[in-house]
N, C-alpha and C. Protein backbone atom coordinates (compact mmCIF):
# COMPACT_ATOMS: atom_id res chain seq x y z
N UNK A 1 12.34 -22.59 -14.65
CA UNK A 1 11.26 -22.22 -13.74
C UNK A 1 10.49 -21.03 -14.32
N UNK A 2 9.43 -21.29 -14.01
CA UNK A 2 8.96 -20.15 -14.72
C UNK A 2 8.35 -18.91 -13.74
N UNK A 3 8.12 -17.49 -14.54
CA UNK A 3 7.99 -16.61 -14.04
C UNK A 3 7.28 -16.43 -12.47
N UNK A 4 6.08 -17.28 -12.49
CA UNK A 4 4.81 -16.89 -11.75
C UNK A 4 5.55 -18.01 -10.24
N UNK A 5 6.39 -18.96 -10.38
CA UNK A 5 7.16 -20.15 -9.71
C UNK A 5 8.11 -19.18 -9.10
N UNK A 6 9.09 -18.35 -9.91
CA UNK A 6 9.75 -18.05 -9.81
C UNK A 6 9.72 -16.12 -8.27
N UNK A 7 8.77 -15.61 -8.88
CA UNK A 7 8.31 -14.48 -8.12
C UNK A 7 7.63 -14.90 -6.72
N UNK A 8 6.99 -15.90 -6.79
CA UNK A 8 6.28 -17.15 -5.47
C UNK A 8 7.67 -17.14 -4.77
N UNK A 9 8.52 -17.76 -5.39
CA UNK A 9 9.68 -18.35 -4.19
C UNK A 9 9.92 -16.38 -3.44
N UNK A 10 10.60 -15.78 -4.87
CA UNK A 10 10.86 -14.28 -4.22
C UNK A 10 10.40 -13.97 -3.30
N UNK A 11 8.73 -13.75 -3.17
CA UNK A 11 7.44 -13.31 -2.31
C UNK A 11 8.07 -14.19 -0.73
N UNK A 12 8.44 -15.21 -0.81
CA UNK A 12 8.03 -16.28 0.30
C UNK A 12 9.42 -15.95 1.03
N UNK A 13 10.90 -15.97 0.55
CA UNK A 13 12.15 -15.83 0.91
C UNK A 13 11.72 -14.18 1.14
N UNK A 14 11.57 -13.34 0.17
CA UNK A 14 12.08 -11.86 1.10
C UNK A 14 11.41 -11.51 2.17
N UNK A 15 9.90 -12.10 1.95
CA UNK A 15 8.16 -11.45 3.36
C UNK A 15 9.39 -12.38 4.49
N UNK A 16 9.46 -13.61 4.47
CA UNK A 16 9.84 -14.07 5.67
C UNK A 16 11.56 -13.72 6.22
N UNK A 17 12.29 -12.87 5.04
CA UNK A 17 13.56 -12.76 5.57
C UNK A 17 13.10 -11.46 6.44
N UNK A 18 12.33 -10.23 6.30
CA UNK A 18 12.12 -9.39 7.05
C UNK A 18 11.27 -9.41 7.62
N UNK A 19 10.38 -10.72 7.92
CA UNK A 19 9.56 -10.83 9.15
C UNK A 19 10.61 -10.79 10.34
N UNK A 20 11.57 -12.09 9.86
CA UNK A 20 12.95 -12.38 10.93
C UNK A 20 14.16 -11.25 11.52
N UNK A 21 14.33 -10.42 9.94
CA UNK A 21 15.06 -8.89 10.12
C UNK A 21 14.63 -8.06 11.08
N UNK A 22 13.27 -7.83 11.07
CA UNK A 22 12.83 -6.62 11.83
C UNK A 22 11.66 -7.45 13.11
N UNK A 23 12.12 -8.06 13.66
CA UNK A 23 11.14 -8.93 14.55
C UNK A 23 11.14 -7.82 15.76
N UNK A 24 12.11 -7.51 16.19
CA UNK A 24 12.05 -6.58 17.25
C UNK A 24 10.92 -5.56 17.24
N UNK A 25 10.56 -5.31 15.83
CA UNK A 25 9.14 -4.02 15.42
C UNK A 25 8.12 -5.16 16.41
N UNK A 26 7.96 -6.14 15.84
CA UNK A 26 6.62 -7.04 15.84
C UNK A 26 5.93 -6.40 17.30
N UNK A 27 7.45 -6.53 18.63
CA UNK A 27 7.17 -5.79 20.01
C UNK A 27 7.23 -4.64 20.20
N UNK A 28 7.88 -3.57 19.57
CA UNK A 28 8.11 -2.51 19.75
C UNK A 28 7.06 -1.63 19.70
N UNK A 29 6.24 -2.01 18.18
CA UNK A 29 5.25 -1.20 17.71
C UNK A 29 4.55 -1.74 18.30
N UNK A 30 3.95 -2.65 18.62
CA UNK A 30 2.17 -2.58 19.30
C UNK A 30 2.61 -1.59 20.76
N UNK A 31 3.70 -1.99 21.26
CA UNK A 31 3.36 -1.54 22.67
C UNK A 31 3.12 -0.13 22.69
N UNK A 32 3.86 0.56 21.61
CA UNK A 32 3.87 2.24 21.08
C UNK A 32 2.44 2.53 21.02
N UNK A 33 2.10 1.70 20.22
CA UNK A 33 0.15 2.36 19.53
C UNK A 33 -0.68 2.04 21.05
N UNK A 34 0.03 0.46 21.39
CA UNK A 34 -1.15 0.55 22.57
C UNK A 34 -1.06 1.36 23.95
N UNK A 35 -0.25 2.00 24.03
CA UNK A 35 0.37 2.87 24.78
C UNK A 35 -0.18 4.41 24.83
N UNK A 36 -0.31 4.67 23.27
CA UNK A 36 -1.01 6.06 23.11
C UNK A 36 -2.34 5.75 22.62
N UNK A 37 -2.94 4.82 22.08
CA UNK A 37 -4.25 5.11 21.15
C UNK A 37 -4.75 3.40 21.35
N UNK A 38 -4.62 2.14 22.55
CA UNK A 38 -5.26 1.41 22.63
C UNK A 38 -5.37 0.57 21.81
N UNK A 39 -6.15 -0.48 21.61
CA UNK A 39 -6.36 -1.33 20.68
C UNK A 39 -7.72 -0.82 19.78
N UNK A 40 -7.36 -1.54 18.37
CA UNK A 40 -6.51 -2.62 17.80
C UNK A 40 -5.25 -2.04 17.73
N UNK A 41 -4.39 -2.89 17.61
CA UNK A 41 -3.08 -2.59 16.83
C UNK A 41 -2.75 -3.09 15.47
N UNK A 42 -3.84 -3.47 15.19
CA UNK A 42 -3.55 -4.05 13.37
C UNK A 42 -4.97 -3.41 12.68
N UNK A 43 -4.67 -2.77 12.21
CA UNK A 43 -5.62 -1.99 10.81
C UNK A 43 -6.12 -2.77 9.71
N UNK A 44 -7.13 -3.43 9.73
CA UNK A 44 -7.65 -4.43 8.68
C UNK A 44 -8.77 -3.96 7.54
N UNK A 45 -8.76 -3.80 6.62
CA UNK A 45 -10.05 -3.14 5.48
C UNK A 45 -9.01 -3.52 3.98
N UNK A 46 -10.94 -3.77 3.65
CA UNK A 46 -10.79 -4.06 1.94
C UNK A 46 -9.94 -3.52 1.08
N UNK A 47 -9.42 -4.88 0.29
CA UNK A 47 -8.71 -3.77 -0.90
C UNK A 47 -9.18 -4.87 -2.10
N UNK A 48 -9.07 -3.90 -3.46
CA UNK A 48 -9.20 -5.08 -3.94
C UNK A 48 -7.62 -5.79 -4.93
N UNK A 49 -8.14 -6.94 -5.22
CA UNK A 49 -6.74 -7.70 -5.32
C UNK A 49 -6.82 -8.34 -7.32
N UNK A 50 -6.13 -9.28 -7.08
CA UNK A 50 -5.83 -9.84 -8.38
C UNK A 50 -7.49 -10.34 -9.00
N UNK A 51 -7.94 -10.29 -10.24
CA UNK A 51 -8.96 -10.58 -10.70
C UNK A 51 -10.38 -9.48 -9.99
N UNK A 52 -10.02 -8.67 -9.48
CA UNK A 52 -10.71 -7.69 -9.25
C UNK A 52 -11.25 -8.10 -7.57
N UNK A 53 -10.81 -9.44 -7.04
CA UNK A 53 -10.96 -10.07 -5.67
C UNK A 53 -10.85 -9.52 -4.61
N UNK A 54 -11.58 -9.13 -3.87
CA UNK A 54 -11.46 -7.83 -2.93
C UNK A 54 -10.54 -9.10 -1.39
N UNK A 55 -10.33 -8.49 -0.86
CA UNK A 55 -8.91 -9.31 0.48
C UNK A 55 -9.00 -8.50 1.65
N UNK A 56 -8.54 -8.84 2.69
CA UNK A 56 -8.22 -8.39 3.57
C UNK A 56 -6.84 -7.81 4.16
N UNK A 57 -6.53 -6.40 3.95
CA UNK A 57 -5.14 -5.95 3.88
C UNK A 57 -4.91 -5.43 5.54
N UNK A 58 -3.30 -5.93 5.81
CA UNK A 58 -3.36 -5.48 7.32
C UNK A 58 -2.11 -4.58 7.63
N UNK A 59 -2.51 -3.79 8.29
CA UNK A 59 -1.44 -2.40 8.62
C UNK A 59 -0.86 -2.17 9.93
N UNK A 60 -0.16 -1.68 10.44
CA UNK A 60 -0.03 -1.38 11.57
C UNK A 60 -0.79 0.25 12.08
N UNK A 61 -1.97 -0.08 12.85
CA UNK A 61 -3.27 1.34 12.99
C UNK A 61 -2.02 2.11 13.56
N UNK A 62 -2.37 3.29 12.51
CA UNK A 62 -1.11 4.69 12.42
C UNK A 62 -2.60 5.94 12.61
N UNK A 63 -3.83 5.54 12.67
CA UNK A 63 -4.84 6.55 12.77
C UNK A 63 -5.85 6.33 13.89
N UNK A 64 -6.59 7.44 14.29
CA UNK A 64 -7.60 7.03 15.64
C UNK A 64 -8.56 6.25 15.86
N UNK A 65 -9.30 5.08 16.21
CA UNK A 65 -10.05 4.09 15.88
C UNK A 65 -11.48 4.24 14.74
N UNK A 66 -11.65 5.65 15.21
CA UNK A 66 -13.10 5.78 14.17
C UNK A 66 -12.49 6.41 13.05
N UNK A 67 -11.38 6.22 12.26
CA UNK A 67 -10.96 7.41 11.15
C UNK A 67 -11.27 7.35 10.09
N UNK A 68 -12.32 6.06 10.04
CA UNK A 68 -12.86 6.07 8.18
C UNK A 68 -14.52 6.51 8.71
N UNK A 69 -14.79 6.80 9.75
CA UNK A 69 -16.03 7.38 10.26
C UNK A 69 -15.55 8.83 9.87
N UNK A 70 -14.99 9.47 10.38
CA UNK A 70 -14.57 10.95 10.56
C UNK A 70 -14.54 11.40 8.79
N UNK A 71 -13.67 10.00 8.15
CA UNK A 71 -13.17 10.72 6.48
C UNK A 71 -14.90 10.67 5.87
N UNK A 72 -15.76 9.77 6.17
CA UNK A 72 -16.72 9.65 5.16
C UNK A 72 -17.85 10.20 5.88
N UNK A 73 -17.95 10.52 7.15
CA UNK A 73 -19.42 11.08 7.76
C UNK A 73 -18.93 12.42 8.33
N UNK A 74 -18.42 12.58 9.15
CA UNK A 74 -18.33 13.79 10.29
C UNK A 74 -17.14 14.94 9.63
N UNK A 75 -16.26 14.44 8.83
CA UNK A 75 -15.58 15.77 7.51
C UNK A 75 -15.44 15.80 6.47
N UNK A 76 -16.72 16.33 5.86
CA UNK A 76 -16.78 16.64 4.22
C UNK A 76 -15.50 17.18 4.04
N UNK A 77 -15.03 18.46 4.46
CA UNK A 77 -14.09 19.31 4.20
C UNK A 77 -12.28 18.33 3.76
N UNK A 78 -12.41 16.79 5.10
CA UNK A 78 -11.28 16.40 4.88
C UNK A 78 -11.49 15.57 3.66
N UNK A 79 -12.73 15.04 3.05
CA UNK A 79 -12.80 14.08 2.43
C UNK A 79 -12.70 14.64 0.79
N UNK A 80 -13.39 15.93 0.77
CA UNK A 80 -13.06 17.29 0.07
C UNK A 80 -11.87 16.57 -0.51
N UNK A 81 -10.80 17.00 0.37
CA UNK A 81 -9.48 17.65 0.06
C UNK A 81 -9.23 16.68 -0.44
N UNK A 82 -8.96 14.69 0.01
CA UNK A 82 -8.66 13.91 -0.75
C UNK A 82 -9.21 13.82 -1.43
N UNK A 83 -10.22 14.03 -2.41
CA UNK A 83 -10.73 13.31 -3.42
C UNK A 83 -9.65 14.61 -4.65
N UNK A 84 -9.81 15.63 -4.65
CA UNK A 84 -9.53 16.72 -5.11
C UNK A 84 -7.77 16.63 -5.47
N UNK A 85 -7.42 15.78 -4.33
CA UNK A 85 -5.99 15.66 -4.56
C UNK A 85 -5.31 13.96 -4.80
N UNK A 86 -6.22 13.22 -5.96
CA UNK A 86 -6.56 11.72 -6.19
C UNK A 86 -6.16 10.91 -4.69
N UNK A 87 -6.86 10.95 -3.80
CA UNK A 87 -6.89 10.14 -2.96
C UNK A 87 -5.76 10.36 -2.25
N UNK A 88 -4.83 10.89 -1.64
CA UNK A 88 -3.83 11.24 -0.92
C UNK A 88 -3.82 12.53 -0.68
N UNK A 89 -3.33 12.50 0.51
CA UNK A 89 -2.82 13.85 1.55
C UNK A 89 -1.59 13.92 2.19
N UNK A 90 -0.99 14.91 2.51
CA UNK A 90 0.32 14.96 3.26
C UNK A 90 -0.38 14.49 5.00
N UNK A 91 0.83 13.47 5.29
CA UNK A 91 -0.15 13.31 7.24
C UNK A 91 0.20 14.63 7.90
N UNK A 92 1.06 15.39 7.52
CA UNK A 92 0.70 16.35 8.40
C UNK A 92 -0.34 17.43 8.22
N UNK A 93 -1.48 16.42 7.22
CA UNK A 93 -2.53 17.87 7.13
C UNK A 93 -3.54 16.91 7.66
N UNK A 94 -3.47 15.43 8.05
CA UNK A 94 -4.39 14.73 8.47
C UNK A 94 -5.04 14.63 10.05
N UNK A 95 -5.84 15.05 10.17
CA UNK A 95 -5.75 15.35 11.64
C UNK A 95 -6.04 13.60 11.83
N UNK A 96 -6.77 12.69 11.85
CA UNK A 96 -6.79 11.27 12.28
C UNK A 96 -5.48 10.72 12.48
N UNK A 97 -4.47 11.04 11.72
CA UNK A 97 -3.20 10.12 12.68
C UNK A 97 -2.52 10.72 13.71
N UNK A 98 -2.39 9.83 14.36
CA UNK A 98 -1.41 9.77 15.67
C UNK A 98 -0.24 10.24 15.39
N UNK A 99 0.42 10.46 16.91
CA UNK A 99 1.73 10.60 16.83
C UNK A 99 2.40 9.64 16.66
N UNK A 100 2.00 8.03 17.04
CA UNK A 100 2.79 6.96 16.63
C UNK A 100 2.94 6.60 15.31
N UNK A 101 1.79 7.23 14.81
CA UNK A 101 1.17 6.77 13.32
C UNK A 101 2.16 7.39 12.24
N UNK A 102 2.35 8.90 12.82
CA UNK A 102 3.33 9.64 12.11
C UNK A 102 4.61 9.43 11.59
N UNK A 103 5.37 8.90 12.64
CA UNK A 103 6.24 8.06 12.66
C UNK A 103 6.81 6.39 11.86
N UNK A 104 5.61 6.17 12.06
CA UNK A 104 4.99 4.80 11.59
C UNK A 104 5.33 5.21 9.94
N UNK A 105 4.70 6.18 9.44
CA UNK A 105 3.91 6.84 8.20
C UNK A 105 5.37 7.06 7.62
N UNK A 106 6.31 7.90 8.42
CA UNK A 106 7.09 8.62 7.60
C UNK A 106 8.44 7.54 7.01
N UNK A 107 8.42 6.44 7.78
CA UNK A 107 8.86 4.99 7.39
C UNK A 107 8.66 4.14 6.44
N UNK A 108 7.12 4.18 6.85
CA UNK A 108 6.69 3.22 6.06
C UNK A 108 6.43 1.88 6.82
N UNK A 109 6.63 2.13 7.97
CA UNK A 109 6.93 0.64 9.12
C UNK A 109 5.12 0.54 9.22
N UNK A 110 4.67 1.05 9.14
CA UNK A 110 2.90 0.74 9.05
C UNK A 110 2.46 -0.04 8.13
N UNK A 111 3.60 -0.62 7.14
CA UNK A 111 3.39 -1.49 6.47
C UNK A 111 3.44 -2.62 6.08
N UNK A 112 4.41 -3.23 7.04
CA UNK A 112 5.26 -4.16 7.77
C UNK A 112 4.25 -5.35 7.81
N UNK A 113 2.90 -5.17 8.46
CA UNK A 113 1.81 -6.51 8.68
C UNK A 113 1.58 -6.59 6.97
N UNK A 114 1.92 -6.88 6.58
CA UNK A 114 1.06 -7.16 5.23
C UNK A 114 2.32 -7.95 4.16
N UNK A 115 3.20 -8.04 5.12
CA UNK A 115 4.46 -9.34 4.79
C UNK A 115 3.77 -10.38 4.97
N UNK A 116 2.81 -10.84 5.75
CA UNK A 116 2.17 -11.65 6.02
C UNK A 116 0.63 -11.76 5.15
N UNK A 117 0.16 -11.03 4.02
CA UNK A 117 -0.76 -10.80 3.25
C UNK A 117 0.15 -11.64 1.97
N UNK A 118 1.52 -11.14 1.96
CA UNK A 118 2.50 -12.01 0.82
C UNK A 118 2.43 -12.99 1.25
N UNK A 119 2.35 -13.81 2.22
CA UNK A 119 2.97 -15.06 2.65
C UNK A 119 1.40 -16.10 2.28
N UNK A 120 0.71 -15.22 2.56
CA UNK A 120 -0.45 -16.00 2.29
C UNK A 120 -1.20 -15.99 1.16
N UNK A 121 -0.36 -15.36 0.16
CA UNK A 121 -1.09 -15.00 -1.03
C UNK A 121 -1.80 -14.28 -1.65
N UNK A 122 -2.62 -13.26 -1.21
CA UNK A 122 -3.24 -11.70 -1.66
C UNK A 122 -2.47 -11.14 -1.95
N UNK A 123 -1.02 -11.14 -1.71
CA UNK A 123 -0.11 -10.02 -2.08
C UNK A 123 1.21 -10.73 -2.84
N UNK A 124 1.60 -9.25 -3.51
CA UNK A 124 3.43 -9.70 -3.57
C UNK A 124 4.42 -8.98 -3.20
N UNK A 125 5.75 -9.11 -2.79
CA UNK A 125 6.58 -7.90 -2.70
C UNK A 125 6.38 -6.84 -3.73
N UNK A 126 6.07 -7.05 -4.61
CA UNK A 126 6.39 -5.97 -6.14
C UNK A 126 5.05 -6.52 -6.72
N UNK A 127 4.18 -4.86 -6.95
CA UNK A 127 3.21 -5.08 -7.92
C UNK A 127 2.47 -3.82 -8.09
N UNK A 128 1.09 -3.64 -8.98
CA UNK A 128 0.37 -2.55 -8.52
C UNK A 128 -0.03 -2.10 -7.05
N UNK A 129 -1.00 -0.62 -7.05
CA UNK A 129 -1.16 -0.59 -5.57
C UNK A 129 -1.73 -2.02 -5.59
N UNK A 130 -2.86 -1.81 -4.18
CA UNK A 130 -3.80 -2.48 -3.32
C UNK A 130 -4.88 -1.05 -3.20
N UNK A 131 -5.80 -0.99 -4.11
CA UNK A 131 -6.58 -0.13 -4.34
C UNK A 131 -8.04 -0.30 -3.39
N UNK A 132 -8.28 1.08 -2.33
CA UNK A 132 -9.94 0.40 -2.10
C UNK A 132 -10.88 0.80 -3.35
N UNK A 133 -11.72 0.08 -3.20
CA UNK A 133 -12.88 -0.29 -4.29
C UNK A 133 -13.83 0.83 -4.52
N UNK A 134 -13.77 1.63 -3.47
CA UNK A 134 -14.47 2.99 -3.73
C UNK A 134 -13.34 4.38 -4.62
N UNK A 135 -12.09 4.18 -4.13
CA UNK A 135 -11.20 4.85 -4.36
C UNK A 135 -11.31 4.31 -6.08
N UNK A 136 -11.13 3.31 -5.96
CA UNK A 136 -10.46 2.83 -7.69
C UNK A 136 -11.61 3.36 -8.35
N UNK A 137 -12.91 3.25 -8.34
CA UNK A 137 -14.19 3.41 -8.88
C UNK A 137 -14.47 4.94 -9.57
N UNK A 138 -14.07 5.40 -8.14
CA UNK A 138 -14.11 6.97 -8.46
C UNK A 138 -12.89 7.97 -8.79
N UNK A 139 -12.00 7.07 -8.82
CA UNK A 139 -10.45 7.62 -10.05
C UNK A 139 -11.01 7.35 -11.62
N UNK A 140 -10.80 5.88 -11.67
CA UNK A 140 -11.73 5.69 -12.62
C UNK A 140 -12.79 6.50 -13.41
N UNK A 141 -13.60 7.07 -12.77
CA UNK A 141 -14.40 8.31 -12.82
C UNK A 141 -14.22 9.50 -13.43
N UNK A 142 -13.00 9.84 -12.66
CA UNK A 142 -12.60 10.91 -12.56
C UNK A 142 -11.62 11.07 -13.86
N UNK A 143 -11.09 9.79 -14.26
CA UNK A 143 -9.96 9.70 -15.25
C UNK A 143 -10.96 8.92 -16.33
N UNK A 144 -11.43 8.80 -16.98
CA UNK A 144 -12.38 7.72 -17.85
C UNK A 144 -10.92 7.02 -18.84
N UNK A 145 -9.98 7.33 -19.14
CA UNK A 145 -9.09 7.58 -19.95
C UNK A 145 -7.63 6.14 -19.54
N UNK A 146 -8.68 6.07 -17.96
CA UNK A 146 -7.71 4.92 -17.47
C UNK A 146 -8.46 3.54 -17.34
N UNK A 147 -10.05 3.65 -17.65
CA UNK A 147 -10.91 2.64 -17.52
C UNK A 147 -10.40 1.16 -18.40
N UNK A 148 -9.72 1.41 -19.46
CA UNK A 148 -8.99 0.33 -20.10
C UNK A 148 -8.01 -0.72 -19.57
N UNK A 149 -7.35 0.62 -18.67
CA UNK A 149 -6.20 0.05 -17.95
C UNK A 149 -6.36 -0.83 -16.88
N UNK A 150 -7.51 -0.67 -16.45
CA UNK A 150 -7.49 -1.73 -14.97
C UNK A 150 -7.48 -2.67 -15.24
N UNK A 151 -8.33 -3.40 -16.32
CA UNK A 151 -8.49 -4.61 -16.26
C UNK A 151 -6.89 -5.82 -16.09
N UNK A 152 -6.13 -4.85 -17.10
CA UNK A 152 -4.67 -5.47 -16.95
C UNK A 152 -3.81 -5.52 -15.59
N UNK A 153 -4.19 -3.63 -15.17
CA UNK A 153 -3.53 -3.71 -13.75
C UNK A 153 -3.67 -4.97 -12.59
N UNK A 154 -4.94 -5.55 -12.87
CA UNK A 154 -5.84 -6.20 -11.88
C UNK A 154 -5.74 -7.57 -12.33
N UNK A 155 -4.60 -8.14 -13.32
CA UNK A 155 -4.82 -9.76 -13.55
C UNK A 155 -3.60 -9.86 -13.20
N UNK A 156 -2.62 -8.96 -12.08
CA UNK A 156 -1.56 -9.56 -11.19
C UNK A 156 -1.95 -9.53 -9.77
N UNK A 157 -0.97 -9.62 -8.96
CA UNK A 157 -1.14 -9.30 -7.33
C UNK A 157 -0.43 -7.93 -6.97
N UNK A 158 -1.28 -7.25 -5.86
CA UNK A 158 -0.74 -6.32 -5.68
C UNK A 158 0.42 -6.02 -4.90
N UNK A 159 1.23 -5.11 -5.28
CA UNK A 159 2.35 -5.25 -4.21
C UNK A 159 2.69 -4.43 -3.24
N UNK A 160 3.87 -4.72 -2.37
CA UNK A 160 3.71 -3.61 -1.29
C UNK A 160 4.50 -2.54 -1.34
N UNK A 161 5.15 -2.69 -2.41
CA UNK A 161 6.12 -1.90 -3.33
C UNK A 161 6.32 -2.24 -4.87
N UNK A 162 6.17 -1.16 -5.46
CA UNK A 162 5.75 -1.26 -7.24
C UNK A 162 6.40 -0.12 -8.21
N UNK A 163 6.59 0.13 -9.37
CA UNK A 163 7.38 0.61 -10.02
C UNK A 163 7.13 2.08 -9.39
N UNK A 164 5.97 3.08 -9.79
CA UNK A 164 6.04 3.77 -9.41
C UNK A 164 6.05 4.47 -7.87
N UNK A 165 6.01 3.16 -7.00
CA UNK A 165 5.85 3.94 -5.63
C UNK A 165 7.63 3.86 -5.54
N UNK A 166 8.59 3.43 -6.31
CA UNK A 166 10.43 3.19 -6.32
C UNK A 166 10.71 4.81 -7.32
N UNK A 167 9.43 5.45 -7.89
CA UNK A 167 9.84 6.68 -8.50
C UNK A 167 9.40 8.47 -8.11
N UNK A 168 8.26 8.01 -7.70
CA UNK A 168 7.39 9.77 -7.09
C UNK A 168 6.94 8.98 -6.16
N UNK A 169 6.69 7.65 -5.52
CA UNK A 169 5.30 7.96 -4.07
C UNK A 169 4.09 8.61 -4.67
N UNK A 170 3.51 9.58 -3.58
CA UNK A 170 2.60 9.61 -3.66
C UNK A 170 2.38 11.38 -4.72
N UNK A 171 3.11 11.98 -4.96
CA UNK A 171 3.52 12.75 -6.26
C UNK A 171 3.16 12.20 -6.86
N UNK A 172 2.90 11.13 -7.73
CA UNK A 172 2.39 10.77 -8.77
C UNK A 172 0.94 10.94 -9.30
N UNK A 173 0.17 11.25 -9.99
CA UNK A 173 -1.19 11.60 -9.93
C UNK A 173 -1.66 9.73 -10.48
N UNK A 174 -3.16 9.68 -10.40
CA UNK A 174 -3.41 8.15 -10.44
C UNK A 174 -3.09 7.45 -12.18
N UNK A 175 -3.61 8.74 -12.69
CA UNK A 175 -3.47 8.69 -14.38
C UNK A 175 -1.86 8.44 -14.44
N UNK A 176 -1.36 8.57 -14.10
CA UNK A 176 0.15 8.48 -14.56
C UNK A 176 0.61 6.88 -14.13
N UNK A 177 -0.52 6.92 -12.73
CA UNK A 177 -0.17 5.78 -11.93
C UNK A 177 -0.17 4.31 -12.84
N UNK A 178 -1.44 4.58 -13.48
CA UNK A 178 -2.17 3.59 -14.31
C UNK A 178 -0.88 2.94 -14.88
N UNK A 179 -0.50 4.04 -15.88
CA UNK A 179 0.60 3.87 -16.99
C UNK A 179 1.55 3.41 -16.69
N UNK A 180 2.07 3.47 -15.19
CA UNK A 180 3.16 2.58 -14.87
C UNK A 180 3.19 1.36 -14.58
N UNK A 181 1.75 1.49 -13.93
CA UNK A 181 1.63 -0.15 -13.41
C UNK A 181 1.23 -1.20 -14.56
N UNK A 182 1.33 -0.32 -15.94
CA UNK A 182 0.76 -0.99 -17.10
C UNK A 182 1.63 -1.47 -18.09
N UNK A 183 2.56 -0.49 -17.90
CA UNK A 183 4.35 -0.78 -17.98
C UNK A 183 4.92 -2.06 -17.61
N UNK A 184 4.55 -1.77 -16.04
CA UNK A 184 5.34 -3.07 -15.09
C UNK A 184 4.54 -4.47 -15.61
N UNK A 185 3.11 -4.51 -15.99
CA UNK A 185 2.69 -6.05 -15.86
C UNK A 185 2.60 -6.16 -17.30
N UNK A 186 3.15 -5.63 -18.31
CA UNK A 186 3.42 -5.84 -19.93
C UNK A 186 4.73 -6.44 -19.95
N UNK A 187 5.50 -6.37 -18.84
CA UNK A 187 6.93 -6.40 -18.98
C UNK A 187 7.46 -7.03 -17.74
N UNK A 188 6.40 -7.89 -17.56
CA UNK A 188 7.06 -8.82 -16.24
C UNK A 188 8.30 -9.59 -16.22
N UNK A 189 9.35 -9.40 -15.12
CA UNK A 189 10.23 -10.35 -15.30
C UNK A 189 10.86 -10.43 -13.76
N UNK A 190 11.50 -11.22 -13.40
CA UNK A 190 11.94 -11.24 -11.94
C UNK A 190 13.30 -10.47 -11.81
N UNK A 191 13.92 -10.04 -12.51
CA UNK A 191 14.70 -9.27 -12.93
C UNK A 191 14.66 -7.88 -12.42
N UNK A 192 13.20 -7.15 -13.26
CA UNK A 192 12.83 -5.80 -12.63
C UNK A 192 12.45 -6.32 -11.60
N UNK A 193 11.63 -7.05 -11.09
CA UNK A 193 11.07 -7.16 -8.78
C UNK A 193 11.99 -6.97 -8.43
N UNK A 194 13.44 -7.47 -8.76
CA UNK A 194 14.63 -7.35 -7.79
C UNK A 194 14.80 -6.15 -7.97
N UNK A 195 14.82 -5.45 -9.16
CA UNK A 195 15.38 -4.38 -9.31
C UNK A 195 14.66 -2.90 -8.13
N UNK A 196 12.68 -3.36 -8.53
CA UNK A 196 12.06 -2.81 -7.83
C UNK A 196 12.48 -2.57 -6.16
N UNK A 197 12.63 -3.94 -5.78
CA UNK A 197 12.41 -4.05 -3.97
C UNK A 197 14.13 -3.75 -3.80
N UNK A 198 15.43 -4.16 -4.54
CA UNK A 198 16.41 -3.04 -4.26
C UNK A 198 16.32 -1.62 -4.25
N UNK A 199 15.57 -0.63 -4.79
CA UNK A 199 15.11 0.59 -5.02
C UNK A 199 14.22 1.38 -3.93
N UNK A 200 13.33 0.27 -3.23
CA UNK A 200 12.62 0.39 -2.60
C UNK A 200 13.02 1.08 -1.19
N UNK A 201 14.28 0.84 -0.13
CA UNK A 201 14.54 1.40 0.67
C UNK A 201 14.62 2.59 0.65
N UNK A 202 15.55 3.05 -0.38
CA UNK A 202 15.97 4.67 -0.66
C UNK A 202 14.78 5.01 -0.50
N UNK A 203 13.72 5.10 -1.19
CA UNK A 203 12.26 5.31 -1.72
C UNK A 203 11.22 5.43 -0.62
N UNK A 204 11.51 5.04 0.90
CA UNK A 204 11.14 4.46 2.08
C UNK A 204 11.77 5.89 2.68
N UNK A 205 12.85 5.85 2.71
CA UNK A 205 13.41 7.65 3.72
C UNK A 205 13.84 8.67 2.61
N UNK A 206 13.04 8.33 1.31
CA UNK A 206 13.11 9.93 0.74
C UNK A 206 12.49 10.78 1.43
N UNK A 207 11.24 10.40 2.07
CA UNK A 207 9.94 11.66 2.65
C UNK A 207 11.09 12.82 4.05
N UNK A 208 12.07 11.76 3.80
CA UNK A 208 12.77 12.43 5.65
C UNK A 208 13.78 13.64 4.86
């Protein structure tokens, strides 16, 4: 069987063994978000995907309904800070998430809808990020040094866990990021995914 057959079955057996594992979230969490912060309860926006294919990625909303209004119009100051610090912030300097979100965040359980992005194909358990298209553009930018690298990063699927998010998270700066994810798809094998998505829990309650 070969590789690309072989990571398909992976994708399809693990998204649906912890759809079934953690089904109890499926109720738990909406009633939490809709409880404090209303609907939606699923967070939907662009990312882009394999062949540079932009998709529809879905989250469990961990932030206040207008919060990509607030990052790109109403606070320079917050939008400042992420760009300055490659696109990530600690949530407790974010004023847009919630208290459910926080929670959500420090898990990782906000990430949970997008087992269902694997199941349907935009995604895989194990891969690069899921980059937005403004973000990648202007790393890119910012790094010219990684402009080589995408093209490779970007002729797999992205995953929801990937070499380097199993080593620093979000410690990692994007330049470094590149290099790993350039690592991982030079050196594909189903071998390391397992190895990856075993790694992955620890990696899930280091932040605690």
């Amino acid at each position: 069987m070969s590789y690309e057959k072989q990571k398909r079955l992976l994708d399809v057996v693990v998204s649906v063994g912890l759809i079934l594992l953690f089904s109890p979230f499926w109720i738990v969490i909406p009633i939490l978000i809709l409880f404090e912060d209303g609907f939606p309860i699923i967070y939907r926006h662009k990312r882009v995907g394999k062949k540079g294919q932009e998709f529809t990625l879905l989250k469990f909303r961990s932030m206040v309904t207008n919060a990509d209004i607030i990052l790109h119009k109403l606070d320079k100051k917050l939008l400042d800070k992420f760009k300055k610090n490659d696109w990530k912030i600690a949530a407790s300097e974010d004023p847009r998430i919630t208290k459910v979100g926080r929670f959500l965040r420090a898990l990782t359980i906000d990430e949970f809808p997008q087992l269902f992005n694997v199941l349907k194909g935009d995604m895989s358990m194990v891969g690069p990020r899921a980059y937005l298209k403004r973000e990648l553009d202007e790393q890119v930018e910012r790094y010219p040094s990684t402009k080589n690298n995408i093209p490779l990063i970007l002729s797999v699927k992205p995953g929801i866990t990937g070499i380097w998010q199993t080593t620093g998270r979000n410690t990692i700066s994007f330049k470094n990021r590149t290099k790993l994810d350039v690592k991982y798809v030079k050196n594909l094998s189903i071998t390391e995914d397992i190895t990856i998505l075993l790694k992955t829990p620890r990696a899930m309650v280091s932040k605690w």
